[in-house]
PDB file of N, CA and C in Angstrom:
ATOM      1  N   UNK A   1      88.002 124.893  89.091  1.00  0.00           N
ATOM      2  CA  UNK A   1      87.497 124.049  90.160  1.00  0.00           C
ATOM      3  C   UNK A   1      87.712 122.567  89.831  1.00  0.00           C
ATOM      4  N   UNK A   2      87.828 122.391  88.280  1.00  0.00           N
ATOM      5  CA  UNK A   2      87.660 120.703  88.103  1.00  0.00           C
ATOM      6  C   UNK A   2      88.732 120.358  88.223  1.00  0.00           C
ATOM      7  N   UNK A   3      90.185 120.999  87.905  1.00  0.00           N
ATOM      8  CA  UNK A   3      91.283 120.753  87.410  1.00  0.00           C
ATOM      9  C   UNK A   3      91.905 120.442  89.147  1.00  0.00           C
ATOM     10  N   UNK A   4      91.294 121.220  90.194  1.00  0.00           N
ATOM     11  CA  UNK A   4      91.730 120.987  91.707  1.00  0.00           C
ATOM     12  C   UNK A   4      90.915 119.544  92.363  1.00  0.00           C
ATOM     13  N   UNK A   5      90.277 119.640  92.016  1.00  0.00           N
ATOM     14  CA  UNK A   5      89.310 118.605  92.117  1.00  0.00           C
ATOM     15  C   UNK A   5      89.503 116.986  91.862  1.00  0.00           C
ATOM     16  N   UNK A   6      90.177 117.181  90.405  1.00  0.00           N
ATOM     17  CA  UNK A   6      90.534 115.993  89.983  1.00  0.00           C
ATOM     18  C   UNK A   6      92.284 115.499  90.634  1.00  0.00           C
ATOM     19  N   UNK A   7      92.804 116.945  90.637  1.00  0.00           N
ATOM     20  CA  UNK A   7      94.285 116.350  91.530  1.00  0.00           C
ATOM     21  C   UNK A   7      93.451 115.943  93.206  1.00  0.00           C
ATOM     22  N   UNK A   8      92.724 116.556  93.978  1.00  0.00           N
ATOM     23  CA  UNK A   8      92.562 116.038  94.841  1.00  0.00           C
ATOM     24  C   UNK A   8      92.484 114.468  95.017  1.00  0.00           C
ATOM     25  N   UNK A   9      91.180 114.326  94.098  1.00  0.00           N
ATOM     26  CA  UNK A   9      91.002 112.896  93.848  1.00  0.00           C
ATOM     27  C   UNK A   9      92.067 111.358  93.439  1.00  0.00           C
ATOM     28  N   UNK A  10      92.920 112.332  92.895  1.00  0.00           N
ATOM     29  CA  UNK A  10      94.197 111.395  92.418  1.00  0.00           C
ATOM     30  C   UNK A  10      94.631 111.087  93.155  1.00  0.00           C
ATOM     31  N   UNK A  11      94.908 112.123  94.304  1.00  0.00           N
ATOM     32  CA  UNK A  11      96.101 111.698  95.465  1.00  0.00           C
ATOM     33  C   UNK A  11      95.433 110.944  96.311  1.00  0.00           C
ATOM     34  N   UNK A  12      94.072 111.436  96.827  1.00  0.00           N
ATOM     35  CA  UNK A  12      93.353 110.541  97.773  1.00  0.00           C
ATOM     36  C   UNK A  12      93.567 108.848  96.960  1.00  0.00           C
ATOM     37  N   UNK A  13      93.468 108.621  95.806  1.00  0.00           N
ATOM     38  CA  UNK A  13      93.432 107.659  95.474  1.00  0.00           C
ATOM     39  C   UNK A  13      95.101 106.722  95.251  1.00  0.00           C
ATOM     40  N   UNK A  14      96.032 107.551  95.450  1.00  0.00           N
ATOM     41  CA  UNK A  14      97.597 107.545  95.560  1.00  0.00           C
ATOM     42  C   UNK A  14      97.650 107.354  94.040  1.00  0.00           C
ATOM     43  N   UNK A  15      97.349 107.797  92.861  1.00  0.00           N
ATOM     44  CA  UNK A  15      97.703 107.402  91.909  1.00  0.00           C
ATOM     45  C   UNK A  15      98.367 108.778  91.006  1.00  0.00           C
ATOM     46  N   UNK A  16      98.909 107.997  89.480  1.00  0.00           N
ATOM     47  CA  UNK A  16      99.685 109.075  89.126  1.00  0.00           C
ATOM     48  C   UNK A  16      98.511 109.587  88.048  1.00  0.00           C
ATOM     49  N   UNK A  17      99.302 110.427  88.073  1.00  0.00           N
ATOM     50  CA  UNK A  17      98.631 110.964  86.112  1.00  0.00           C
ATOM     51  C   UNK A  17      98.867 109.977  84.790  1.00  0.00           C
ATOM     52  N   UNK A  18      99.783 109.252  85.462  1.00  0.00           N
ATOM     53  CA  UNK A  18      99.630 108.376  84.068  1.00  0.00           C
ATOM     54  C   UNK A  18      99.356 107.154  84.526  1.00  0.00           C
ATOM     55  N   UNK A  19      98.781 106.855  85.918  1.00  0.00           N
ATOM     56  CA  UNK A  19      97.847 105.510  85.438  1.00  0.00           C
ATOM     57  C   UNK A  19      97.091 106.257  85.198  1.00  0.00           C
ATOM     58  N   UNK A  20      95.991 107.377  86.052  1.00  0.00           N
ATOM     59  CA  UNK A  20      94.965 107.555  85.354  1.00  0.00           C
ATOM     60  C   UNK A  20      94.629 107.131  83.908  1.00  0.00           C
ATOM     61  N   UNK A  21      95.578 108.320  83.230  1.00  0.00           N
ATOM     62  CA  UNK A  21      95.362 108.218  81.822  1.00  0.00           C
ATOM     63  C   UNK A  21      95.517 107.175  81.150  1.00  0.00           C
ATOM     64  N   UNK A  22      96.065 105.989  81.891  1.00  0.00           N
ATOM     65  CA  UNK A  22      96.306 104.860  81.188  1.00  0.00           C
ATOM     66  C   UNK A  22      94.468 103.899  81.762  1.00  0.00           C
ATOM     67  N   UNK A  23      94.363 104.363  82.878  1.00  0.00           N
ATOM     68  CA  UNK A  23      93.073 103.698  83.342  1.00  0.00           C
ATOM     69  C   UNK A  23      91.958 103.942  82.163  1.00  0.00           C
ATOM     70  N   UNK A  24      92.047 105.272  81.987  1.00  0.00           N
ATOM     71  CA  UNK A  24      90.948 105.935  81.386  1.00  0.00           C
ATOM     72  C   UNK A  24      91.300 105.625  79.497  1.00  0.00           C
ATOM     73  N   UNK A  25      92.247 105.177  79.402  1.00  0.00           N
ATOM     74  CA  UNK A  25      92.915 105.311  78.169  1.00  0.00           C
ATOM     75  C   UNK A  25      93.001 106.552  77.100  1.00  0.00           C
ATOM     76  N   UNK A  26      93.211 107.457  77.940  1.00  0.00           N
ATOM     77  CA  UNK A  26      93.956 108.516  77.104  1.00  0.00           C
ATOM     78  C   UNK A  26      95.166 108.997  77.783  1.00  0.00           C
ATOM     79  N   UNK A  27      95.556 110.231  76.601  1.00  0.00           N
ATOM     80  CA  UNK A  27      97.174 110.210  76.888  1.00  0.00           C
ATOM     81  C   UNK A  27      97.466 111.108  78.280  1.00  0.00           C
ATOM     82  N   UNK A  28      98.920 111.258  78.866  1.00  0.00           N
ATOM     83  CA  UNK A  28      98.889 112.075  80.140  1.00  0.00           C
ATOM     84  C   UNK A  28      98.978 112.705  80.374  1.00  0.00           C
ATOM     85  N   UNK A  29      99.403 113.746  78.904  1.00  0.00           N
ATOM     86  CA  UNK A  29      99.669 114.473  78.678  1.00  0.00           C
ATOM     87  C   UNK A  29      97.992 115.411  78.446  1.00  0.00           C
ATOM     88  N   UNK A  30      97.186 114.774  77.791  1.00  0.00           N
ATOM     89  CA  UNK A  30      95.659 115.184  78.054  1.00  0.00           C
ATOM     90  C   UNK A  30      95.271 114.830  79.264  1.00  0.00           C
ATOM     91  N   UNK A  31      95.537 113.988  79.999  1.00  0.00           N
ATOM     92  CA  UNK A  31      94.926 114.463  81.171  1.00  0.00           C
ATOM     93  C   UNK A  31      95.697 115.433  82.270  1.00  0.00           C
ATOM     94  N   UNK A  32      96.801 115.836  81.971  1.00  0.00           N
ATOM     95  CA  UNK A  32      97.546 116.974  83.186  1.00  0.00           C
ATOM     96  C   UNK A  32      97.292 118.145  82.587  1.00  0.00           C
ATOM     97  N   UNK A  33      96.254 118.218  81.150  1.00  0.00           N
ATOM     98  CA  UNK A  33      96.255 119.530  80.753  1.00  0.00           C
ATOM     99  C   UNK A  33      94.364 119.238  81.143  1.00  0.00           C
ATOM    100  N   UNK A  34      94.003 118.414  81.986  1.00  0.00           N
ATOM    101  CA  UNK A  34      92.398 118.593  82.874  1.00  0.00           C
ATOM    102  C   UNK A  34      92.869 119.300  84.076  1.00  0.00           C
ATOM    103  N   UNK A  35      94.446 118.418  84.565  1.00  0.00           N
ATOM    104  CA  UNK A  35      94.605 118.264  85.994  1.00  0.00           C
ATOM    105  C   UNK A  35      94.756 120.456  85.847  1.00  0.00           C
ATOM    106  N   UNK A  36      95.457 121.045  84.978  1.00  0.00           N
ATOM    107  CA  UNK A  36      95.912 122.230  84.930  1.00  0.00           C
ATOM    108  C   UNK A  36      94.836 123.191  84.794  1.00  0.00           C
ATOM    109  N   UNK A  37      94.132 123.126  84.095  1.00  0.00           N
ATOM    110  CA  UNK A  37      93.058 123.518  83.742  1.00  0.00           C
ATOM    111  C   UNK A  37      93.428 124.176  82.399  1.00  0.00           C
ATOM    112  N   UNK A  38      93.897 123.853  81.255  1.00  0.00           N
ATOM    113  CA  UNK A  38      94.550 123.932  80.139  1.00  0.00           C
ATOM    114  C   UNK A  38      93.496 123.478  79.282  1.00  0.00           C
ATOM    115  N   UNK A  39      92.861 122.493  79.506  1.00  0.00           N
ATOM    116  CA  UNK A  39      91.664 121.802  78.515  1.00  0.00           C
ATOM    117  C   UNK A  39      90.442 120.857  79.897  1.00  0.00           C
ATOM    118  N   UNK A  40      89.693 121.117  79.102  1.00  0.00           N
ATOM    119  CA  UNK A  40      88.247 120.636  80.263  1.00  0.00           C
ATOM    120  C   UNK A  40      87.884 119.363  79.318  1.00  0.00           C
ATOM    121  N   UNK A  41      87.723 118.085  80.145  1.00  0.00           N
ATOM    122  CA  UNK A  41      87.054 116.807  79.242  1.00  0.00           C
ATOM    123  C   UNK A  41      86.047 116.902  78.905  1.00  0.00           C
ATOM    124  N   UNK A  42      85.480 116.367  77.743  1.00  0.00           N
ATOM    125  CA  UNK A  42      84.483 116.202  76.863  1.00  0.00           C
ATOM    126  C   UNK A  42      83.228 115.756  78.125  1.00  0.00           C
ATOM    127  N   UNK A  43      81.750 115.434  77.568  1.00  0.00           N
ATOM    128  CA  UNK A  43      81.079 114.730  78.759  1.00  0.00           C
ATOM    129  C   UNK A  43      81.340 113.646  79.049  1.00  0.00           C
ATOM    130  N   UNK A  44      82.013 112.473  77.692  1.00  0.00           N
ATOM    131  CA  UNK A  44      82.569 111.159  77.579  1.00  0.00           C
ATOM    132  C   UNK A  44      82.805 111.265  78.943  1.00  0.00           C
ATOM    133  N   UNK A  45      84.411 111.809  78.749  1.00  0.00           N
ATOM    134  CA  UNK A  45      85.306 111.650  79.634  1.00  0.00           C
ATOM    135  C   UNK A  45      84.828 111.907  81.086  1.00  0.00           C
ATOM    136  N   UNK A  46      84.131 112.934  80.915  1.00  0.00           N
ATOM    137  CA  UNK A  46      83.470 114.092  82.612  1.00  0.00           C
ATOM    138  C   UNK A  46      83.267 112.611  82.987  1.00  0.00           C
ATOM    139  N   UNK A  47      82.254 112.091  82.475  1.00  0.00           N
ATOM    140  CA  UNK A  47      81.411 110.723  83.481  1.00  0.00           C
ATOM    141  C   UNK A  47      82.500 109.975  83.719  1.00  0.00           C
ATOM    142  N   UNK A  48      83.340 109.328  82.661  1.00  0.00           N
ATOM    143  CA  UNK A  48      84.404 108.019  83.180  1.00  0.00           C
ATOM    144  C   UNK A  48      85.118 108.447  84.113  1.00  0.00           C
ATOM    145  N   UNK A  49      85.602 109.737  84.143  1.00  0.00           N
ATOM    146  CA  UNK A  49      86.279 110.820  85.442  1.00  0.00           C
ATOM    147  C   UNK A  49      85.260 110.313  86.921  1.00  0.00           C
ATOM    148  N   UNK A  50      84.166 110.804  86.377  1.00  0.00           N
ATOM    149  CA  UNK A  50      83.247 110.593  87.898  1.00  0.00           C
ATOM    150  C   UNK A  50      83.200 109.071  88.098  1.00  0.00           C
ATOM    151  N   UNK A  51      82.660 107.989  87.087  1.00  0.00           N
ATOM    152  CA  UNK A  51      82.781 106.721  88.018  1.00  0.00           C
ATOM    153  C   UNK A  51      83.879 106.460  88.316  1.00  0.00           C
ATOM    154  N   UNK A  52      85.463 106.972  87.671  1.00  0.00           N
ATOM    155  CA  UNK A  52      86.565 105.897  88.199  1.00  0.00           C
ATOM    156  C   UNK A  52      86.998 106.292  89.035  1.00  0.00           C
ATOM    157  N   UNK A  53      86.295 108.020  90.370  1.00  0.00           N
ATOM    158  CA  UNK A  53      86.508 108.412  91.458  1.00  0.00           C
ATOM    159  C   UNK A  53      85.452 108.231  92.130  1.00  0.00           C
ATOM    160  N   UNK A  54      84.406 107.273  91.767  1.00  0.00           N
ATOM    161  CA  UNK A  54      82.979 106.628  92.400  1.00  0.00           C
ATOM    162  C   UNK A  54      82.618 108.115  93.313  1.00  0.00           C
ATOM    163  N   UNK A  55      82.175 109.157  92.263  1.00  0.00           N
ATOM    164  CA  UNK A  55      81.517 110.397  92.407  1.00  0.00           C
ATOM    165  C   UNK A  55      80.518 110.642  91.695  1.00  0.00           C
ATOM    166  N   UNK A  56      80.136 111.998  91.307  1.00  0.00           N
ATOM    167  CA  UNK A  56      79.224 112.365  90.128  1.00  0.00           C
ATOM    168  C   UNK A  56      80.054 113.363  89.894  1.00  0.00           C
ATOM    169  N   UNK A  57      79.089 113.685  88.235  1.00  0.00           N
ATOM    170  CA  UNK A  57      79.675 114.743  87.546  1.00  0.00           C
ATOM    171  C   UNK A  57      79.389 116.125  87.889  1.00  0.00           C
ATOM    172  N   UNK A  58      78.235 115.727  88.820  1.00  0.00           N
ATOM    173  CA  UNK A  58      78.245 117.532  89.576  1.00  0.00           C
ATOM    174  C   UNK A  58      79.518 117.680  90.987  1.00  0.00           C
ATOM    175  N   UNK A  59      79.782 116.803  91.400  1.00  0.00           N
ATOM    176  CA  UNK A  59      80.868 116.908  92.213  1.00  0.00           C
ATOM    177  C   UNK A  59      82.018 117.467  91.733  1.00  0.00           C
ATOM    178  N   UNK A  60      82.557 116.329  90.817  1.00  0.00           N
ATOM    179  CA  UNK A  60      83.443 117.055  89.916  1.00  0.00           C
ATOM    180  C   UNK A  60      83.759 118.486  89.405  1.00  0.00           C
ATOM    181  N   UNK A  61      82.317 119.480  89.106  1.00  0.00           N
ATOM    182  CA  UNK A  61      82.059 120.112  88.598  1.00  0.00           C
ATOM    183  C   UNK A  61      82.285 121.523  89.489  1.00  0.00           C
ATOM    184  N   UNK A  62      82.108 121.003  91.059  1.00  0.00           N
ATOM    185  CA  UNK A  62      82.249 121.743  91.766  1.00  0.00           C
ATOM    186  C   UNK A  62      80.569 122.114  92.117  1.00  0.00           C
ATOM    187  N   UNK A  63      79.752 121.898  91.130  1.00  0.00           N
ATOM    188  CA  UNK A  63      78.310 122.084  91.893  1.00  0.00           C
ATOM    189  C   UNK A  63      77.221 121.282  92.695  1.00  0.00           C
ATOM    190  N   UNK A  64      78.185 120.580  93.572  1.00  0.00           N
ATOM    191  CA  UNK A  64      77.822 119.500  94.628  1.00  0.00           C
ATOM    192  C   UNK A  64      78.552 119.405  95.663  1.00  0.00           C
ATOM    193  N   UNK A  65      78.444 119.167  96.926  1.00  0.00           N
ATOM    194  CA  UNK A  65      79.501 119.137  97.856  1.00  0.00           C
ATOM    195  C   UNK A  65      79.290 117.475  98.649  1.00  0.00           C
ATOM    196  N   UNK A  66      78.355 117.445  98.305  1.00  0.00           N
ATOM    197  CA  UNK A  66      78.237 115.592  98.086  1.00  0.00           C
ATOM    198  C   UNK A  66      78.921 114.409  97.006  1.00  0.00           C
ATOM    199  N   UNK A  67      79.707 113.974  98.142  1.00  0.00           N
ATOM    200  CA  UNK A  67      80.700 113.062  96.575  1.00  0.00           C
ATOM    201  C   UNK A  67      80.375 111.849  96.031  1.00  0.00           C
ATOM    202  N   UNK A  68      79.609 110.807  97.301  1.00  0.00           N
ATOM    203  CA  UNK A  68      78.829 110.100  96.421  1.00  0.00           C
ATOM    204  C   UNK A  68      77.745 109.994  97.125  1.00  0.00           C
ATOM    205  N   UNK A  69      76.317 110.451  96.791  1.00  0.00           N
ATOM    206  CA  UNK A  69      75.333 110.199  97.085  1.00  0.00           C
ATOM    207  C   UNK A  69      74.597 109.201  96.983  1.00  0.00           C
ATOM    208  N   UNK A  70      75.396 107.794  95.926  1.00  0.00           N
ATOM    209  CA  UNK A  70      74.929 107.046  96.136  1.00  0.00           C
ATOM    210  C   UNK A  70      74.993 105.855  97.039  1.00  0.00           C
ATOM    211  N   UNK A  71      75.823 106.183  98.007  1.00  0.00           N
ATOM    212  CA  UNK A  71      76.838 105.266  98.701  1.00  0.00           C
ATOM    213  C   UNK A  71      75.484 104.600  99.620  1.00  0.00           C
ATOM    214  N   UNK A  72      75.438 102.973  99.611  1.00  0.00           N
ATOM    215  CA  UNK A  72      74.143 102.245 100.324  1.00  0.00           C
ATOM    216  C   UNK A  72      74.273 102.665 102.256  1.00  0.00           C
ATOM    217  N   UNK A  73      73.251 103.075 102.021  1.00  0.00           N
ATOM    218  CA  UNK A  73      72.973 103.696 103.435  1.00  0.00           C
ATOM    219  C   UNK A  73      73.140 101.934 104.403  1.00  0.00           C
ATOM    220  N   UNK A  74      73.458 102.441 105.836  1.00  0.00           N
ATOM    221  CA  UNK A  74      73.686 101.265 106.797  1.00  0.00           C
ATOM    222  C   UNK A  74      72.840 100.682 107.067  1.00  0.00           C
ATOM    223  N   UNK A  75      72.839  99.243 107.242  1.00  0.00           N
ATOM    224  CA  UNK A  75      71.883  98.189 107.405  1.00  0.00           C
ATOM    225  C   UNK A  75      71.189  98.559 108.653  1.00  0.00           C
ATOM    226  N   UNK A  76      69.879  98.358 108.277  1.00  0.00           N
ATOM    227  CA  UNK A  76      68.918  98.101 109.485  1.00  0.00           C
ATOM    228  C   UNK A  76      69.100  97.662 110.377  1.00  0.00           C
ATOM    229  N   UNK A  77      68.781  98.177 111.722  1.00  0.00           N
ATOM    230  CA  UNK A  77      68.642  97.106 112.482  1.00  0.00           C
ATOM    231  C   UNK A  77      67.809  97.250 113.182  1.00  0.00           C
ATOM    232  N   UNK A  78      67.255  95.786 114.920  1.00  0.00           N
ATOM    233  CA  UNK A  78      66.208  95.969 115.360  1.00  0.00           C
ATOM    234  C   UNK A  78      65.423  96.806 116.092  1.00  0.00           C
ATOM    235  N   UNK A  79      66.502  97.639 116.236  1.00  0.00           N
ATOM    236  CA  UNK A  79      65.911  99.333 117.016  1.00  0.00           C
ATOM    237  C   UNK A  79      65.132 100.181 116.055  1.00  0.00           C
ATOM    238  N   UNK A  80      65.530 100.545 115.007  1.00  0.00           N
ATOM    239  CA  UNK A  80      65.064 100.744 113.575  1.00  0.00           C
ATOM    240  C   UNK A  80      63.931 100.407 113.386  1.00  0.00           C
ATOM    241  N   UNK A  81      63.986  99.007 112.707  1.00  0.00           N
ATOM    242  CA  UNK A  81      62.824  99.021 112.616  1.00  0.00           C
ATOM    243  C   UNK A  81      61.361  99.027 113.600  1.00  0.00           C
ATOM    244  N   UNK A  82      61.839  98.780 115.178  1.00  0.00           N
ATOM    245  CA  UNK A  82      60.715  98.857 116.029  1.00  0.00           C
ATOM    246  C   UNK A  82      60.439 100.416 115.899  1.00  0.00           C
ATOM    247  N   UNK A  83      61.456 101.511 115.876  1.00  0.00           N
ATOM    248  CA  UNK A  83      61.353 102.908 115.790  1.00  0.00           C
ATOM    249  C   UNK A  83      60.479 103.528 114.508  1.00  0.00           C
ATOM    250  N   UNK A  84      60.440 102.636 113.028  1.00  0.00           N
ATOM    251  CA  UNK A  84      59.830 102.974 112.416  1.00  0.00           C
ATOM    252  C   UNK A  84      58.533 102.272 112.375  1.00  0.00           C
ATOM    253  N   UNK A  85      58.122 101.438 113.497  1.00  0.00           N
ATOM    254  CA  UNK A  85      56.813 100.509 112.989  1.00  0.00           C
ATOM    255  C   UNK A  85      56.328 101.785 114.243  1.00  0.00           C
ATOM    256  N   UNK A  86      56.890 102.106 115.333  1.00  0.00           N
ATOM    257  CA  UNK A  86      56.160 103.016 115.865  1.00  0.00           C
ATOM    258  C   UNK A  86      55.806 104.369 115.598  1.00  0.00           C
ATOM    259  N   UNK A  87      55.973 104.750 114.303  1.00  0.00           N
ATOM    260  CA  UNK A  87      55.739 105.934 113.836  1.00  0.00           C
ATOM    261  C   UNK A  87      54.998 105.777 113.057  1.00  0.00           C
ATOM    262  N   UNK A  88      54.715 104.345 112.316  1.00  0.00           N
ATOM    263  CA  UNK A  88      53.700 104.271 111.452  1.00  0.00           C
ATOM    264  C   UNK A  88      51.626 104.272 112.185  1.00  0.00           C
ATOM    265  N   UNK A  89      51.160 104.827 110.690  1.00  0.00           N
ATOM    266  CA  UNK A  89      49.999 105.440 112.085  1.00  0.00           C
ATOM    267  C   UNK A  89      49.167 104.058 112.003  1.00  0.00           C
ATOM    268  N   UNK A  90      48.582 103.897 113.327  1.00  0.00           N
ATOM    269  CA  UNK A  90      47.320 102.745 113.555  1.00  0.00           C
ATOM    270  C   UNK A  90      48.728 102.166 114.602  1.00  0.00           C
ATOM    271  N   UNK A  91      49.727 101.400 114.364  1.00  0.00           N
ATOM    272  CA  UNK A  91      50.295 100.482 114.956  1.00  0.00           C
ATOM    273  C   UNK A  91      50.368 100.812 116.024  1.00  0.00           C
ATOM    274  N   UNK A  92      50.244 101.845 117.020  1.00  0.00           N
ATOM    275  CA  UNK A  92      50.119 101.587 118.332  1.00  0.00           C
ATOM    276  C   UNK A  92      48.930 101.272 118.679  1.00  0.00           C
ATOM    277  N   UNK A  93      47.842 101.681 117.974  1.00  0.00           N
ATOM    278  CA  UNK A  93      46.190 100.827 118.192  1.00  0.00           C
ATOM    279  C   UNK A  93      45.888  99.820 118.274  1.00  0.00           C
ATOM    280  N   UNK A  94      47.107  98.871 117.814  1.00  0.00           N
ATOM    281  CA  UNK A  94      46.562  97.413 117.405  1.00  0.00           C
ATOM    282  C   UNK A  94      47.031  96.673 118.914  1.00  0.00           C
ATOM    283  N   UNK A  95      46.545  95.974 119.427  1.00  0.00           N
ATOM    284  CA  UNK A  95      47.126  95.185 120.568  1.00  0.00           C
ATOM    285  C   UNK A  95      48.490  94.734 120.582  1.00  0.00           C
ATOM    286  N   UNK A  96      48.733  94.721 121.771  1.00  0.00           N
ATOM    287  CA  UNK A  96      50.559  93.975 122.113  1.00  0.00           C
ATOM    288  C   UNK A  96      50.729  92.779 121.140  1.00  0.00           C
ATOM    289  N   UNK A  97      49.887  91.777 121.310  1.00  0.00           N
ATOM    290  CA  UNK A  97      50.191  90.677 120.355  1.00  0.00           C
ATOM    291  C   UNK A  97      50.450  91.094 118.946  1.00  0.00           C
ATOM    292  N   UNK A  98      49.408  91.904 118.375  1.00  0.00           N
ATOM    293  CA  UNK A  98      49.844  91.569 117.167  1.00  0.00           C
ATOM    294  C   UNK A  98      51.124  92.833 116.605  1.00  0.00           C
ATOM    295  N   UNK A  99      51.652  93.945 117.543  1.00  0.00           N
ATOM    296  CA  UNK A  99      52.412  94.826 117.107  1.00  0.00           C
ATOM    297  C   UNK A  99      53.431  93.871 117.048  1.00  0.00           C
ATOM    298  N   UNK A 100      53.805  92.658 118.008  1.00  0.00           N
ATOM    299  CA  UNK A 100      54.655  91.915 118.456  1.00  0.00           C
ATOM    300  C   UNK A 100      54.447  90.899 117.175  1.00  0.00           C
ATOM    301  N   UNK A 101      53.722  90.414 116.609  1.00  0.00           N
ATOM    302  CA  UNK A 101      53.738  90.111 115.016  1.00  0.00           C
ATOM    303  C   UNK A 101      54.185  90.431 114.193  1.00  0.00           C
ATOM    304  N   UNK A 102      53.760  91.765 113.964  1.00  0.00           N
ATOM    305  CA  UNK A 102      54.079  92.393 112.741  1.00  0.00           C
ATOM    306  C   UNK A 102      55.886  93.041 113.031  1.00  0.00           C
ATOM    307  N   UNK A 103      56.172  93.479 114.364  1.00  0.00           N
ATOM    308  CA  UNK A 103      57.540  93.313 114.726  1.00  0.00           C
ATOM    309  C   UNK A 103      58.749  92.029 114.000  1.00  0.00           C
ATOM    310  N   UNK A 104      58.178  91.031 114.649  1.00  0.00           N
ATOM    311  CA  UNK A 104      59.112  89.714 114.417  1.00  0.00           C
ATOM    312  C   UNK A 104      58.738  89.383 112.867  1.00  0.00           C
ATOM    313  N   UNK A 105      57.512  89.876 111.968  1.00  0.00           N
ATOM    314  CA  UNK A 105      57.953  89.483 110.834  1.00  0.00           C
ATOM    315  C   UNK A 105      58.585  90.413 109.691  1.00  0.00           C
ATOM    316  N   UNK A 106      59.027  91.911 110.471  1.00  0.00           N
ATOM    317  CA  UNK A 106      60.240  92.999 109.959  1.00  0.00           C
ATOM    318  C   UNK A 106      61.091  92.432 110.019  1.00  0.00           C
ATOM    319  N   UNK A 107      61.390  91.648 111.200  1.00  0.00           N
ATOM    320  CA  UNK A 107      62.956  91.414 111.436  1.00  0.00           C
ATOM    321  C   UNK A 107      63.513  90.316 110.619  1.00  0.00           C
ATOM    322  N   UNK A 108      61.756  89.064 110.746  1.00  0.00           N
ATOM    323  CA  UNK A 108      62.754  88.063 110.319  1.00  0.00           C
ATOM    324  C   UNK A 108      63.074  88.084 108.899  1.00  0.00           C
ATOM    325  N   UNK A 109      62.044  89.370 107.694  1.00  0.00           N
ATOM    326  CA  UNK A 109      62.567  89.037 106.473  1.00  0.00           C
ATOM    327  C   UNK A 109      63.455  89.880 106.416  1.00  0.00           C
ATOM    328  N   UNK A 110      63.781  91.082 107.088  1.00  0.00           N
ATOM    329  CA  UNK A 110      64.961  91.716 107.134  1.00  0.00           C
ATOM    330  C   UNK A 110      66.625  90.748 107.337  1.00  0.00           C
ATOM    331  N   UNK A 111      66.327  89.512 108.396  1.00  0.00           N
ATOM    332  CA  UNK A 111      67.258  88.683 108.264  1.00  0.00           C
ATOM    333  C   UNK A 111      67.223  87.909 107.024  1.00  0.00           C
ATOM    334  N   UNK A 112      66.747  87.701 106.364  1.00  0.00           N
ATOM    335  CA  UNK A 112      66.298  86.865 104.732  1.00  0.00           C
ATOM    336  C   UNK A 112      67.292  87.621 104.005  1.00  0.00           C
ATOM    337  N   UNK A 113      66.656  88.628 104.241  1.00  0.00           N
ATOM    338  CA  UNK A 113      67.332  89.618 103.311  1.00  0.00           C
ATOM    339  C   UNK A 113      68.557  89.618 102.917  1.00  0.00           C
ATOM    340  N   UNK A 114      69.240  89.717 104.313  1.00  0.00           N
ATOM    341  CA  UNK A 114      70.959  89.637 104.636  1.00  0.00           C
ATOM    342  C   UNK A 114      71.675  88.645 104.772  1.00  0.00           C
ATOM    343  N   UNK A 115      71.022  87.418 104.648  1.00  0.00           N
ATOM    344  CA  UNK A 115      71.360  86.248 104.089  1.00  0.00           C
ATOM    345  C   UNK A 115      71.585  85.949 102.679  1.00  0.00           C
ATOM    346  N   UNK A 116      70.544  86.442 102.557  1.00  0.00           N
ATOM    347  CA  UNK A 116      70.668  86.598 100.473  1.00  0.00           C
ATOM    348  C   UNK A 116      71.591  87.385  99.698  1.00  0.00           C
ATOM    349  N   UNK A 117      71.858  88.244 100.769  1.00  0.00           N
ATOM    350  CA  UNK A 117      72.698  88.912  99.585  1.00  0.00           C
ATOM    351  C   UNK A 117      74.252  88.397  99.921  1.00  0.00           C
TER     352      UNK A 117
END
């Protein structure tokens, strides 16, 4: 499974076996005997395998079908957050004015936010 896995990844990435192995700095000949399934990498290697295809090592592994789970979920926006202030409990109890408060001051440090970074 790893040895298909990792050619997938290569090509999606258009690269050869020997940048890899030159990325990763080993030889290419060790890594077309991963790509074959001839020899399996150490854990060293498993991980530098998974970040330099910005995956994990259970992906790799074949026991994940999620490739990167860490990928930053999409920015907020003002539908969002009015959708989550209305699910939170009490906030429809509180009067128009102040839901309309606590509204405009989601948004505006949410705009802070995205300025800053």
């Amino acid at each position: 499974m790893l040895n298909k896995i990792l050619r997938i990844l290569r090509e999606e990435y258009e690269k050869t076996q020997e940048d890899v192995a030159k990325d990763l700095n080993i030889s290419r000949v060790r890594y077309n005997q991963y790509e074959t399934g001839k020899r399996s990498p150490d854990n060293e290697v498993l991980i530098q395998l998974a970040k330099y295809y910005n995956t994990t090592t259970d992906y790799l592994l074949g026991k994940s079908e999620i490739r990167n789970p860490y990928k930053e979920a999409p920015e907020k926006t003002d539908e969002d957050i009015d959708l989550w202030l209305s699910k939170t409990d009490g906030y429809k109890e509180l009067p128009e004015k102040d839901r309309e408060l606590i509204s405009n001051l989601a948004k505006n440090l949410l705009e802070k936010h995205r300025k800053e970074k």
